[in-house]
PDB file of N, CA and C in Angstrom:
ATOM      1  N   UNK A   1       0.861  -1.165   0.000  1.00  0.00           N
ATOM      2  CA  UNK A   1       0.000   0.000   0.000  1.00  0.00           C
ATOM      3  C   UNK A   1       0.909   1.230   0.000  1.00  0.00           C
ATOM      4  N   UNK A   2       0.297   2.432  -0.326  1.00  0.00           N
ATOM      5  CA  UNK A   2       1.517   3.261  -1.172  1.00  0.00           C
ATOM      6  C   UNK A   2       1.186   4.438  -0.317  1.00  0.00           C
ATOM      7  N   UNK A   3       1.644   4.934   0.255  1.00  0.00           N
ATOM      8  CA  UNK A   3       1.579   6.432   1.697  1.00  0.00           C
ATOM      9  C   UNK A   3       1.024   6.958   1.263  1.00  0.00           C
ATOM     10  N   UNK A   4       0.152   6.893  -0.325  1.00  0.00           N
ATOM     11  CA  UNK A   4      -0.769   8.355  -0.542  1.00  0.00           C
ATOM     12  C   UNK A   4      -1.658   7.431  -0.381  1.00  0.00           C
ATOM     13  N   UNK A   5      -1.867   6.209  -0.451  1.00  0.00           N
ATOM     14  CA  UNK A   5      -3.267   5.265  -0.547  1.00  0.00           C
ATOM     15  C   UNK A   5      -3.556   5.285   1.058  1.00  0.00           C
ATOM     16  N   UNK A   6      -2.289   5.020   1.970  1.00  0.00           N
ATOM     17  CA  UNK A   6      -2.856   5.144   3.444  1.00  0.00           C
ATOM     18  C   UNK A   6      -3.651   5.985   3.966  1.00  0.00           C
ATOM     19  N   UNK A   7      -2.344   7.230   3.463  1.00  0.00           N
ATOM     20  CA  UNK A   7      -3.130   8.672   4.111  1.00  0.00           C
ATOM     21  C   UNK A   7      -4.823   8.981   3.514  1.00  0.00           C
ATOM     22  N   UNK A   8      -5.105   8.758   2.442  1.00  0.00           N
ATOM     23  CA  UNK A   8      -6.636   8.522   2.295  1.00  0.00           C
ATOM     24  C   UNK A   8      -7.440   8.015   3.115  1.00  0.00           C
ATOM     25  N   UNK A   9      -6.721   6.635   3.587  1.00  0.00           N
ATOM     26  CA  UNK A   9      -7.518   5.976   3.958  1.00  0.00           C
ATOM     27  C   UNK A   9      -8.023   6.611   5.027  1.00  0.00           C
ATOM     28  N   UNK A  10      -6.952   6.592   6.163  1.00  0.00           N
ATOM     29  CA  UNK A  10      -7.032   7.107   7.360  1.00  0.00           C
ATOM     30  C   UNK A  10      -7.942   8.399   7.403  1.00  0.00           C
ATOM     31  N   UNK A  11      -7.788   9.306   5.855  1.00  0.00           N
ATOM     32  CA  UNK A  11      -8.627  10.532   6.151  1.00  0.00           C
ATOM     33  C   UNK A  11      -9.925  10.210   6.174  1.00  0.00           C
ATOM     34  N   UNK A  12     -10.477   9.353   5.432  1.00  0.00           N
ATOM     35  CA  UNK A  12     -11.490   8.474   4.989  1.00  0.00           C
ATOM     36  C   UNK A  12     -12.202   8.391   6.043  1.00  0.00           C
ATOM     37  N   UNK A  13     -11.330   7.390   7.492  1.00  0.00           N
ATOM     38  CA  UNK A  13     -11.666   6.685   8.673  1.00  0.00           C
ATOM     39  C   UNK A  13     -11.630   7.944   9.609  1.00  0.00           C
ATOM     40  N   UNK A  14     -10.989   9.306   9.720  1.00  0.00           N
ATOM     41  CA  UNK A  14     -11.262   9.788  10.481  1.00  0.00           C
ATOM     42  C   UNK A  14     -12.563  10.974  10.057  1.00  0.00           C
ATOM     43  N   UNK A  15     -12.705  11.354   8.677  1.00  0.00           N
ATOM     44  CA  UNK A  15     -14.063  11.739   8.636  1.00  0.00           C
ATOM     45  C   UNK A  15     -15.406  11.204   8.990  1.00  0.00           C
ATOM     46  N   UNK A  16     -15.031  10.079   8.725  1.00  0.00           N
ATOM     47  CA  UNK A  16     -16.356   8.979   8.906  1.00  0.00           C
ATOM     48  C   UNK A  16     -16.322   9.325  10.796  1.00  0.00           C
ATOM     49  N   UNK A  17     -15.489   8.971  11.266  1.00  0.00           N
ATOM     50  CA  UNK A  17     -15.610   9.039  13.053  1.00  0.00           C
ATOM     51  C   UNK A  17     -15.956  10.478  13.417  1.00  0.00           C
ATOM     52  N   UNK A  18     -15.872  11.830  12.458  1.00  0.00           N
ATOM     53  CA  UNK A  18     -16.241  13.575  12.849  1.00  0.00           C
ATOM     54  C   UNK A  18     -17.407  13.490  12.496  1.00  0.00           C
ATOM     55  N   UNK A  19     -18.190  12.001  11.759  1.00  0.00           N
ATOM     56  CA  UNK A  19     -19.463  12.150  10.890  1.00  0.00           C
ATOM     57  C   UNK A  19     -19.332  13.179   9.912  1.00  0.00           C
ATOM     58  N   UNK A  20     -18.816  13.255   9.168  1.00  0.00           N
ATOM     59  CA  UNK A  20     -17.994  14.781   8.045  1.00  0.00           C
ATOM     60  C   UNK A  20     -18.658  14.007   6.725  1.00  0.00           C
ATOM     61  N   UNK A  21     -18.957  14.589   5.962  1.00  0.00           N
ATOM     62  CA  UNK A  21     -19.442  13.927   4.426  1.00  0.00           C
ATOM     63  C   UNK A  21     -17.650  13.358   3.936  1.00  0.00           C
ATOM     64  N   UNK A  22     -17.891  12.587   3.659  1.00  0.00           N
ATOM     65  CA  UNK A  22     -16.493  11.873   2.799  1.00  0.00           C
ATOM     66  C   UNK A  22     -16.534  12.236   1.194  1.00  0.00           C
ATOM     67  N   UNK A  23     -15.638  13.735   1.137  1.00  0.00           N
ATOM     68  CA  UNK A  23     -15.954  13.567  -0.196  1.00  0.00           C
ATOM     69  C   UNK A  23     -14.400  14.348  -0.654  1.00  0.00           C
ATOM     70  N   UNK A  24     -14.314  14.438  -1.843  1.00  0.00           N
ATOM     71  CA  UNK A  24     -12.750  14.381  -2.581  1.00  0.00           C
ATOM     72  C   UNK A  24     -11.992  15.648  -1.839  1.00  0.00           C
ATOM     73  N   UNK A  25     -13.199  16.978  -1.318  1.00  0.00           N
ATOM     74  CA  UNK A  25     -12.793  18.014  -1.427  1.00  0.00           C
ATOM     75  C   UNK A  25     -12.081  17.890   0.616  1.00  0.00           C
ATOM     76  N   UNK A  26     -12.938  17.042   1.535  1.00  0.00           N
ATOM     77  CA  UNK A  26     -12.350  16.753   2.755  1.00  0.00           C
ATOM     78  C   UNK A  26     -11.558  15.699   2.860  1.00  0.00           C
ATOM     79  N   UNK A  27     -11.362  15.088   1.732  1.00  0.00           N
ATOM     80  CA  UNK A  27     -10.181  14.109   2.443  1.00  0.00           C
ATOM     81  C   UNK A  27      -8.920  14.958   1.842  1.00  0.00           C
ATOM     82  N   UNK A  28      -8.799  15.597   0.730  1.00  0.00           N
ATOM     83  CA  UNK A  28      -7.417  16.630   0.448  1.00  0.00           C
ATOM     84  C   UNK A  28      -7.484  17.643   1.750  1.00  0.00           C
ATOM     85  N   UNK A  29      -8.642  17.927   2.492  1.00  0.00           N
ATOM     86  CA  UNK A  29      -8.518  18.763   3.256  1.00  0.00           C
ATOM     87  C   UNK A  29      -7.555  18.226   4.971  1.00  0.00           C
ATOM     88  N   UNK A  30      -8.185  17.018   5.029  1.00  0.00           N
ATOM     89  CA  UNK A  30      -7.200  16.192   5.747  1.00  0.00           C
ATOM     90  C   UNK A  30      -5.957  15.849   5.949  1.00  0.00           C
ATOM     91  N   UNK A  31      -5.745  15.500   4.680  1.00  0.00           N
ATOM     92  CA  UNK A  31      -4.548  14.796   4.074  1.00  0.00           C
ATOM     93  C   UNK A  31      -3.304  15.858   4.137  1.00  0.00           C
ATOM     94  N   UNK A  32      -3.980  17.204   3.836  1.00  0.00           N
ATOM     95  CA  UNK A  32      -3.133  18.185   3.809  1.00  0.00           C
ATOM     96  C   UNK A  32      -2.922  18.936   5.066  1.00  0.00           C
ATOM     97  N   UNK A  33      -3.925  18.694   5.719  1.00  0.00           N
ATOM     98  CA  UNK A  33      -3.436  19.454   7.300  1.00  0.00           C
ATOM     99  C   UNK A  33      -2.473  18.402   7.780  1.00  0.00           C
ATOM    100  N   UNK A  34      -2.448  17.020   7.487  1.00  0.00           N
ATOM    101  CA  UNK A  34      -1.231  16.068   8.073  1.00  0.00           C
ATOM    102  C   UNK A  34      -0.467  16.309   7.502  1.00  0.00           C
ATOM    103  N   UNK A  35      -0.273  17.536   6.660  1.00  0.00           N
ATOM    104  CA  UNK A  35       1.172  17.423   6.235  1.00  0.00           C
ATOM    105  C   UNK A  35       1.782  16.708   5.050  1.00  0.00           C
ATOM    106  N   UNK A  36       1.360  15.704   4.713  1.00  0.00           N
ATOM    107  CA  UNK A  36       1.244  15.009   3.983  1.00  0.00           C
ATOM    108  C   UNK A  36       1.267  15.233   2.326  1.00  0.00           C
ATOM    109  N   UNK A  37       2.072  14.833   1.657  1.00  0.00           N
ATOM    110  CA  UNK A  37       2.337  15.505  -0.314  1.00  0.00           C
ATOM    111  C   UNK A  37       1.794  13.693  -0.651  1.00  0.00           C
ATOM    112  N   UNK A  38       0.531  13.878  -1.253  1.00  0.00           N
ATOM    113  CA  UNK A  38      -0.062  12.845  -1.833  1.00  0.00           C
ATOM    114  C   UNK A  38      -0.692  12.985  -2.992  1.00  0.00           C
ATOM    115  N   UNK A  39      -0.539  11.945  -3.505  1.00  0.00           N
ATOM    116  CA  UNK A  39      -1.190  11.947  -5.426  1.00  0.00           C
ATOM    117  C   UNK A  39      -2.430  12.621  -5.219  1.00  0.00           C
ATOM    118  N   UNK A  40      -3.249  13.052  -5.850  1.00  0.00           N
ATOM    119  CA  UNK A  40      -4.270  13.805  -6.048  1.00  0.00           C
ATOM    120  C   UNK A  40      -5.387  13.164  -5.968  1.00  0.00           C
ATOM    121  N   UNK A  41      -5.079  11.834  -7.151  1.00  0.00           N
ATOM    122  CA  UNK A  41      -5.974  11.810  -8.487  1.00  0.00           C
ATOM    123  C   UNK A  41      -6.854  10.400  -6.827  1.00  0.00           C
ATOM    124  N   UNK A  42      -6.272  10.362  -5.618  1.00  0.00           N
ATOM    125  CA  UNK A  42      -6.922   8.980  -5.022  1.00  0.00           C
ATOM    126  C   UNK A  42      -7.911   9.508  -4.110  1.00  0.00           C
ATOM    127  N   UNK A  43      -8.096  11.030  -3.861  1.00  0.00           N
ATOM    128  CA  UNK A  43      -9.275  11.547  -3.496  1.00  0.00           C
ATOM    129  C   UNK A  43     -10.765  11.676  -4.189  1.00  0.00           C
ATOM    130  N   UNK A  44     -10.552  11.712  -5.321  1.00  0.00           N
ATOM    131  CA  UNK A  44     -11.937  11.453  -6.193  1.00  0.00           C
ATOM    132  C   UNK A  44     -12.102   9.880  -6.086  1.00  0.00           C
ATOM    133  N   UNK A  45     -10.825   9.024  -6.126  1.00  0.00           N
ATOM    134  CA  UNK A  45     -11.643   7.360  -6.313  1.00  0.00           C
ATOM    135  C   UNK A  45     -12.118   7.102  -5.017  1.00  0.00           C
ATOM    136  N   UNK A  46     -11.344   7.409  -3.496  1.00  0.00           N
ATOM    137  CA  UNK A  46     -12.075   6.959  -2.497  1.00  0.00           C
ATOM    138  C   UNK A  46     -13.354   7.920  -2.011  1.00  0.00           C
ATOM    139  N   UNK A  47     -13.290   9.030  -2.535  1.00  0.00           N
ATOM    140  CA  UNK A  47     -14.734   9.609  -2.309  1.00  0.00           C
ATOM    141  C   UNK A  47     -15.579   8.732  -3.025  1.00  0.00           C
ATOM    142  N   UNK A  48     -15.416   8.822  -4.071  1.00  0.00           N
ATOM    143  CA  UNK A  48     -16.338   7.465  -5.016  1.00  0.00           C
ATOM    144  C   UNK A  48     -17.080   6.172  -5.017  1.00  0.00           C
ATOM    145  N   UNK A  49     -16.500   5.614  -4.434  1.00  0.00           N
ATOM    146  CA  UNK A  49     -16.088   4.490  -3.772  1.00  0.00           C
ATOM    147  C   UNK A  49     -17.021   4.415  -2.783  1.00  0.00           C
ATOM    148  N   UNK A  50     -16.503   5.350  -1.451  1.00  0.00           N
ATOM    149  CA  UNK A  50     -17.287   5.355  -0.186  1.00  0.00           C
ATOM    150  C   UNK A  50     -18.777   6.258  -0.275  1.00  0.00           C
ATOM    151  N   UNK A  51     -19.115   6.911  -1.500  1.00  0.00           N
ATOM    152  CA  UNK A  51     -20.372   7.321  -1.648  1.00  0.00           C
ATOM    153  C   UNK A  51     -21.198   6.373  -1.803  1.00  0.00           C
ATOM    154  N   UNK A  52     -21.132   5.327  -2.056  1.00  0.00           N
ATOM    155  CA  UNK A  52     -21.962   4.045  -2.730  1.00  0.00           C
ATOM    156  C   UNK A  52     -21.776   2.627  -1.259  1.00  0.00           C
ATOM    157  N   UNK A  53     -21.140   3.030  -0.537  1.00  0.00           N
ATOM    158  CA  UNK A  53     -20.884   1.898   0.687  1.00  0.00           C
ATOM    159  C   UNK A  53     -20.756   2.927   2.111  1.00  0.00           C
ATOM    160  N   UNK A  54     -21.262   2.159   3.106  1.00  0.00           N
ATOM    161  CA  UNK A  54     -21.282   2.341   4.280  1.00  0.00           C
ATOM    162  C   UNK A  54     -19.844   1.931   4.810  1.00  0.00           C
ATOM    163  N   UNK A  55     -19.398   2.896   5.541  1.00  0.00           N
ATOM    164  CA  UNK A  55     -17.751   2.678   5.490  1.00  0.00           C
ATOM    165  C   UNK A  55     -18.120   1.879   7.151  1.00  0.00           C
ATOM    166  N   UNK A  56     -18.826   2.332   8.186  1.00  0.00           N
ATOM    167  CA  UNK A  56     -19.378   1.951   9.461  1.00  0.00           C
ATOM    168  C   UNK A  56     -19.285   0.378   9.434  1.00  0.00           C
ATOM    169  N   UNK A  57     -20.292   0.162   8.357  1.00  0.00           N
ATOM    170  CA  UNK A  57     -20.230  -1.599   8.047  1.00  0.00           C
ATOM    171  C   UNK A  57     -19.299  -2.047   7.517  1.00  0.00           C
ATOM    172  N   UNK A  58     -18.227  -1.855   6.819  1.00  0.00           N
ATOM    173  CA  UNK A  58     -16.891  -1.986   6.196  1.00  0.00           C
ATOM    174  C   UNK A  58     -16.194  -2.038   7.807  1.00  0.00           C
ATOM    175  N   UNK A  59     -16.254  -1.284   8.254  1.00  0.00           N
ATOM    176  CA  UNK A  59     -15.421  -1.462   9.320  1.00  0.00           C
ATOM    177  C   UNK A  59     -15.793  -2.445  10.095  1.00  0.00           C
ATOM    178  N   UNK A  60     -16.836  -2.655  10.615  1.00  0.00           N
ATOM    179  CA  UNK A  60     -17.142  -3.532  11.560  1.00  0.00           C
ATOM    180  C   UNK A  60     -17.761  -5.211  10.828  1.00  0.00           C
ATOM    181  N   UNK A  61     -17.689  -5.137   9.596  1.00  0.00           N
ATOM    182  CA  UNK A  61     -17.119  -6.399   9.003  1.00  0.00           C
ATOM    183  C   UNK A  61     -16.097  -6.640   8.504  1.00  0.00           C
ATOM    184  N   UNK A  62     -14.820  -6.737   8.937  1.00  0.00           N
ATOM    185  CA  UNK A  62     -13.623  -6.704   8.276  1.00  0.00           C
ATOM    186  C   UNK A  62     -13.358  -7.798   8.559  1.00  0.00           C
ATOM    187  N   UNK A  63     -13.420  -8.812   7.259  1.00  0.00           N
ATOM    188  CA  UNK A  63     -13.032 -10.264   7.367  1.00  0.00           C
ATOM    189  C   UNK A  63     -14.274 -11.117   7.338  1.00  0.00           C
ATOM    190  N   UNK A  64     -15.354 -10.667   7.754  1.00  0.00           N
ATOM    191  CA  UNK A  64     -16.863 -11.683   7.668  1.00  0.00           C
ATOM    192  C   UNK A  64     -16.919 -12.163   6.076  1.00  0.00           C
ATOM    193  N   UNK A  65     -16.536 -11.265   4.868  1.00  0.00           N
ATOM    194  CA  UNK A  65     -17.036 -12.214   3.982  1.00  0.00           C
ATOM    195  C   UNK A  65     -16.443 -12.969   3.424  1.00  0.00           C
ATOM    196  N   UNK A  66     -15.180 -13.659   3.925  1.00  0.00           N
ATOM    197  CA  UNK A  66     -14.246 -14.022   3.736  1.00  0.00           C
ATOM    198  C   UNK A  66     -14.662 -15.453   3.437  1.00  0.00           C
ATOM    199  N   UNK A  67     -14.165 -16.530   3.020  1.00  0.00           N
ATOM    200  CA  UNK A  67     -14.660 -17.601   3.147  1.00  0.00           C
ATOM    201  C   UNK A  67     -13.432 -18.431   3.484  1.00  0.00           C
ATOM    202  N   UNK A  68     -14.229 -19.497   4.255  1.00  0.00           N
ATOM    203  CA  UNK A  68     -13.419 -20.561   5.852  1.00  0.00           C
ATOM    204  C   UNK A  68     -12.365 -20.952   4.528  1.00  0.00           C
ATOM    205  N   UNK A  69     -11.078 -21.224   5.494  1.00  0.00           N
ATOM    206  CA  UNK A  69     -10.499 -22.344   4.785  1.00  0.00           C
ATOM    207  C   UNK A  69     -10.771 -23.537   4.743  1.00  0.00           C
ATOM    208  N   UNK A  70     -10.411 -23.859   3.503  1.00  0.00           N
ATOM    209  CA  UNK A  70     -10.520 -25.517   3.467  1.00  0.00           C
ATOM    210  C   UNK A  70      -9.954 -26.242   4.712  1.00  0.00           C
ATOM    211  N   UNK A  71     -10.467 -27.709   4.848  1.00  0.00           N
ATOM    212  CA  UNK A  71      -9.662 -28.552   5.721  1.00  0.00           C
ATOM    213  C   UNK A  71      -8.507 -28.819   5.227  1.00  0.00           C
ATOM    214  N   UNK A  72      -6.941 -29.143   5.761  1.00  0.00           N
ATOM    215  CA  UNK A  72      -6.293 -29.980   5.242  1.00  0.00           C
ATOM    216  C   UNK A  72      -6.191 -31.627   5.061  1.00  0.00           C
ATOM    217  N   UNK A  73      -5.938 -31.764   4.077  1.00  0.00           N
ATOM    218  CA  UNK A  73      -6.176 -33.449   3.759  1.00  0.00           C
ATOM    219  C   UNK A  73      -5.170 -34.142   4.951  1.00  0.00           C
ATOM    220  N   UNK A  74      -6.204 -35.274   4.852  1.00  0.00           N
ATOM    221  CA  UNK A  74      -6.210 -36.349   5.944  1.00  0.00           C
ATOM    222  C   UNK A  74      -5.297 -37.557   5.197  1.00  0.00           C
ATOM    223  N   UNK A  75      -5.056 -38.446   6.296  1.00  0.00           N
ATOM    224  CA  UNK A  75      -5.050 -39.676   6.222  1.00  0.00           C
ATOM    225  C   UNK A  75      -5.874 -40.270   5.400  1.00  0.00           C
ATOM    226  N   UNK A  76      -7.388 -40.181   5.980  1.00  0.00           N
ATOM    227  CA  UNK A  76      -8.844 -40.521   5.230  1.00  0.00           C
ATOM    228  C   UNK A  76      -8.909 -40.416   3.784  1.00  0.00           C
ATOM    229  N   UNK A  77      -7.840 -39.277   3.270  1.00  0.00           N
ATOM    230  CA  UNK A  77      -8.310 -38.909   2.037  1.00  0.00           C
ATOM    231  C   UNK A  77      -8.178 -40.141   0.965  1.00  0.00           C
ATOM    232  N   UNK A  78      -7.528 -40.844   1.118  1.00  0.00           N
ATOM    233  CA  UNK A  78      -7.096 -42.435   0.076  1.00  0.00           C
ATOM    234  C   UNK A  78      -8.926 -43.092   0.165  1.00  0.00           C
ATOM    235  N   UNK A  79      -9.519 -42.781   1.556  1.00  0.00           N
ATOM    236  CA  UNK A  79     -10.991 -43.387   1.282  1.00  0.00           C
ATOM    237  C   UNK A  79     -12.098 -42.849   0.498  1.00  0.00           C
ATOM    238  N   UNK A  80     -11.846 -41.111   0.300  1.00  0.00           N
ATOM    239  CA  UNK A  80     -12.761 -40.821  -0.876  1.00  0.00           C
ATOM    240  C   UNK A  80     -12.508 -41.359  -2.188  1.00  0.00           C
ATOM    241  N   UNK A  81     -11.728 -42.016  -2.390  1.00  0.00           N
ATOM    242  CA  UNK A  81     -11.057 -42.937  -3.821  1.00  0.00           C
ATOM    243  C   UNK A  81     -11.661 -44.212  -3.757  1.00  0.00           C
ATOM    244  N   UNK A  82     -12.463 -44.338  -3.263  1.00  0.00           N
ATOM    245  CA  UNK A  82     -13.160 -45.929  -3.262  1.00  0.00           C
ATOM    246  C   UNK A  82     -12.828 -46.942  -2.109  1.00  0.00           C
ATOM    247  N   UNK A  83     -11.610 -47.050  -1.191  1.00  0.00           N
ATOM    248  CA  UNK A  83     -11.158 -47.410  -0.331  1.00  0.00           C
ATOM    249  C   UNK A  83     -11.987 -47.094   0.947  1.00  0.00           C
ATOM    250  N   UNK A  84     -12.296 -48.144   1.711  1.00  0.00           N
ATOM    251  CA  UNK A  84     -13.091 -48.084   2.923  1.00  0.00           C
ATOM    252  C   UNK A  84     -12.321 -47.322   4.114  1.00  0.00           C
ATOM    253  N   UNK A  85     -12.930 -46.572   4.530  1.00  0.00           N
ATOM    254  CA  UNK A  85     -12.253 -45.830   5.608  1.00  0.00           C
ATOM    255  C   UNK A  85     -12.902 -46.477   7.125  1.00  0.00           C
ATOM    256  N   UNK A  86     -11.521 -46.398   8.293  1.00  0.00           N
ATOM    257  CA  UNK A  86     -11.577 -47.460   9.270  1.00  0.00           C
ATOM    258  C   UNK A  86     -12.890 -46.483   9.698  1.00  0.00           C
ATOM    259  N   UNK A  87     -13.625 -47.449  11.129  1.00  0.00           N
ATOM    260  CA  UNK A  87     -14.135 -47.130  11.837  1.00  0.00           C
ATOM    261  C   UNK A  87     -14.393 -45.758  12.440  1.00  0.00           C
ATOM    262  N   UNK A  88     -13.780 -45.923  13.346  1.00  0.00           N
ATOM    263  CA  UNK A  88     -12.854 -44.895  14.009  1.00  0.00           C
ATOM    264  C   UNK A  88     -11.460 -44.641  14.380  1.00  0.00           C
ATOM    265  N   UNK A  89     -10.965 -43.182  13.786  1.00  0.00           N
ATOM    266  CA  UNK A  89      -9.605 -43.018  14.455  1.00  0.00           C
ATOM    267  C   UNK A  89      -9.185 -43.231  15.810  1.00  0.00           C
ATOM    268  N   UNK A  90      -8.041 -44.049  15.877  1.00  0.00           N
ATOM    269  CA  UNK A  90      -7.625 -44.167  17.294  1.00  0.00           C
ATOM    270  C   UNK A  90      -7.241 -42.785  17.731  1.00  0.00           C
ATOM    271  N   UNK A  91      -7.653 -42.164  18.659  1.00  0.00           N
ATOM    272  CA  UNK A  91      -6.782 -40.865  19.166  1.00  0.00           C
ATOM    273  C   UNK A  91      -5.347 -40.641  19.658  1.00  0.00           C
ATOM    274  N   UNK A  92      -4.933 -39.579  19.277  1.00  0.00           N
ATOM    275  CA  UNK A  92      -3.584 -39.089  19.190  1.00  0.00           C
ATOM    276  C   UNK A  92      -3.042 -39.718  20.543  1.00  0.00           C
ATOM    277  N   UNK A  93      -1.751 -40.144  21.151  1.00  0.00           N
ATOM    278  CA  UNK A  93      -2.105 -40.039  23.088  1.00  0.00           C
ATOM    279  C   UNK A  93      -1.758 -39.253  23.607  1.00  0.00           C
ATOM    280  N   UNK A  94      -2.019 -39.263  24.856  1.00  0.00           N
ATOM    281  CA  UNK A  94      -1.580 -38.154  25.559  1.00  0.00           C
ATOM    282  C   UNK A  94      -0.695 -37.662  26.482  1.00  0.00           C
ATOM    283  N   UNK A  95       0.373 -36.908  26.008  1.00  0.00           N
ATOM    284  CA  UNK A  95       1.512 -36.566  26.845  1.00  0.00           C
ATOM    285  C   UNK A  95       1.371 -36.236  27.938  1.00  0.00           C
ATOM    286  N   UNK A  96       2.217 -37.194  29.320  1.00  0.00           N
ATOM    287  CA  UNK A  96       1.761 -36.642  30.129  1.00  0.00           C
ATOM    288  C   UNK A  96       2.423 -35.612  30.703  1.00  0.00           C
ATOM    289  N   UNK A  97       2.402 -34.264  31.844  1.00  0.00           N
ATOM    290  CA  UNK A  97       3.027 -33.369  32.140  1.00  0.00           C
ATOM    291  C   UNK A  97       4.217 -33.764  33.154  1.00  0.00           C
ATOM    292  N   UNK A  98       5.408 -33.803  33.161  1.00  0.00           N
ATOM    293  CA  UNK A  98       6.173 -34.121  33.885  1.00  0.00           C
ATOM    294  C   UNK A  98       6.128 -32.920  35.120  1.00  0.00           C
ATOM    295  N   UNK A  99       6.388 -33.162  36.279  1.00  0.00           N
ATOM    296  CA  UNK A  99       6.598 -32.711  37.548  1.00  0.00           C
ATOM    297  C   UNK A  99       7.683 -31.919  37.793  1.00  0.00           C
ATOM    298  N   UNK A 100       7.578 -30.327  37.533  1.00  0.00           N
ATOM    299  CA  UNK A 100       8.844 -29.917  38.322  1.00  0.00           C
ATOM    300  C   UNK A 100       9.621 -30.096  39.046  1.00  0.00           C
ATOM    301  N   UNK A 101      10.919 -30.377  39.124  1.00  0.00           N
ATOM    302  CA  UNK A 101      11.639 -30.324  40.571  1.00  0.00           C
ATOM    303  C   UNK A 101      12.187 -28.743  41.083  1.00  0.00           C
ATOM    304  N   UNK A 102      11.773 -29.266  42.419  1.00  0.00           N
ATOM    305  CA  UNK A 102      11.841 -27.987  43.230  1.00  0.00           C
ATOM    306  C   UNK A 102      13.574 -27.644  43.244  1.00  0.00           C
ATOM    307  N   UNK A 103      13.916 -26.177  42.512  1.00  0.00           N
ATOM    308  CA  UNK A 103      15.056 -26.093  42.619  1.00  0.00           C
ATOM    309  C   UNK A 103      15.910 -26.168  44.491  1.00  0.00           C
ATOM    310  N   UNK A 104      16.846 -26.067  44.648  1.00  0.00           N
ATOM    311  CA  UNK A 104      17.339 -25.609  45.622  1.00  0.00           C
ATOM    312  C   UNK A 104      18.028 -24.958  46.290  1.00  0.00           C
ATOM    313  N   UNK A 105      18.258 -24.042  45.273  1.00  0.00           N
ATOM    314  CA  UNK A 105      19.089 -22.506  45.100  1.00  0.00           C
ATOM    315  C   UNK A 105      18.224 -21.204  44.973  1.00  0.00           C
ATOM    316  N   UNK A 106      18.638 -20.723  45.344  1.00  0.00           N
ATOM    317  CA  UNK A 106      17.887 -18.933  45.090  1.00  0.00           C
ATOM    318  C   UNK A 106      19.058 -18.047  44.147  1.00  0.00           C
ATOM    319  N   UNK A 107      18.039 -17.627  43.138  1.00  0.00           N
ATOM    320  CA  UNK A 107      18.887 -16.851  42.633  1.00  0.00           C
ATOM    321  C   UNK A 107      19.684 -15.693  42.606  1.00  0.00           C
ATOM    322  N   UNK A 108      18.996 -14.729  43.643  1.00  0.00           N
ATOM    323  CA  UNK A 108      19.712 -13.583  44.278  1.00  0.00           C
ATOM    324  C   UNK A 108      20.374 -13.765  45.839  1.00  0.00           C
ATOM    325  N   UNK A 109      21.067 -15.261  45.825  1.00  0.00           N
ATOM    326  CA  UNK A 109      21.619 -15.236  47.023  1.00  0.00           C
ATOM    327  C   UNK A 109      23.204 -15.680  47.287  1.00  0.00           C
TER     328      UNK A 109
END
């Protein structure tokens, strides 16, 4: 992402939080009180853009429409090939926690 695409953004996200109309002429107005020397031409596309979408819901779905990852393949997988798959998996076992020993030194002594 390219420091003039950030600084939009951010102007973007902090008009939306002043409730300010998001439009080409306040996010240069932003952008430029930070100081900031940014391409021009990315204030008309994200005004654009965010005229047609709720930036509120953009924000507070970030990542919902994502879709799950796949599982990774199994063992099992040789049984979707026609091969009978066992019963049930035996389960993994289980490690048991070994017991600290109580040191018998102090370290600041």
């Amino acid at each position: 992402m390219s420091t003039s695409e950030l600084a939009y953004t951010y102007a973007a996200l902090i008009l939306h939080d002043a409730e300010a109309e998001i439009s080409a002429a306040n996010l240069n107005k932003v952008v430029k009180a930070a100081g900031i020397e940014a391409e021009g031409y990315w204030a008309p596309l994200f005004a654009k853009l965010l005229k047609s979408k709720d930036l509120g819901s953009l924000i507070t779905n970030v990542g919902a429409g994502a879709p799950a990852a796949a599982p990774a393949p199994t063992a099992a997988a040789p049984a979707a090939a026609g091969k009978a798959a066992p019963a049930a998996a035996a389960p993994p076992p289980v490690e048991e926690k070994e017991e600290e020993e109580a040191v018998s030194f102090d370290l600041f002594d």
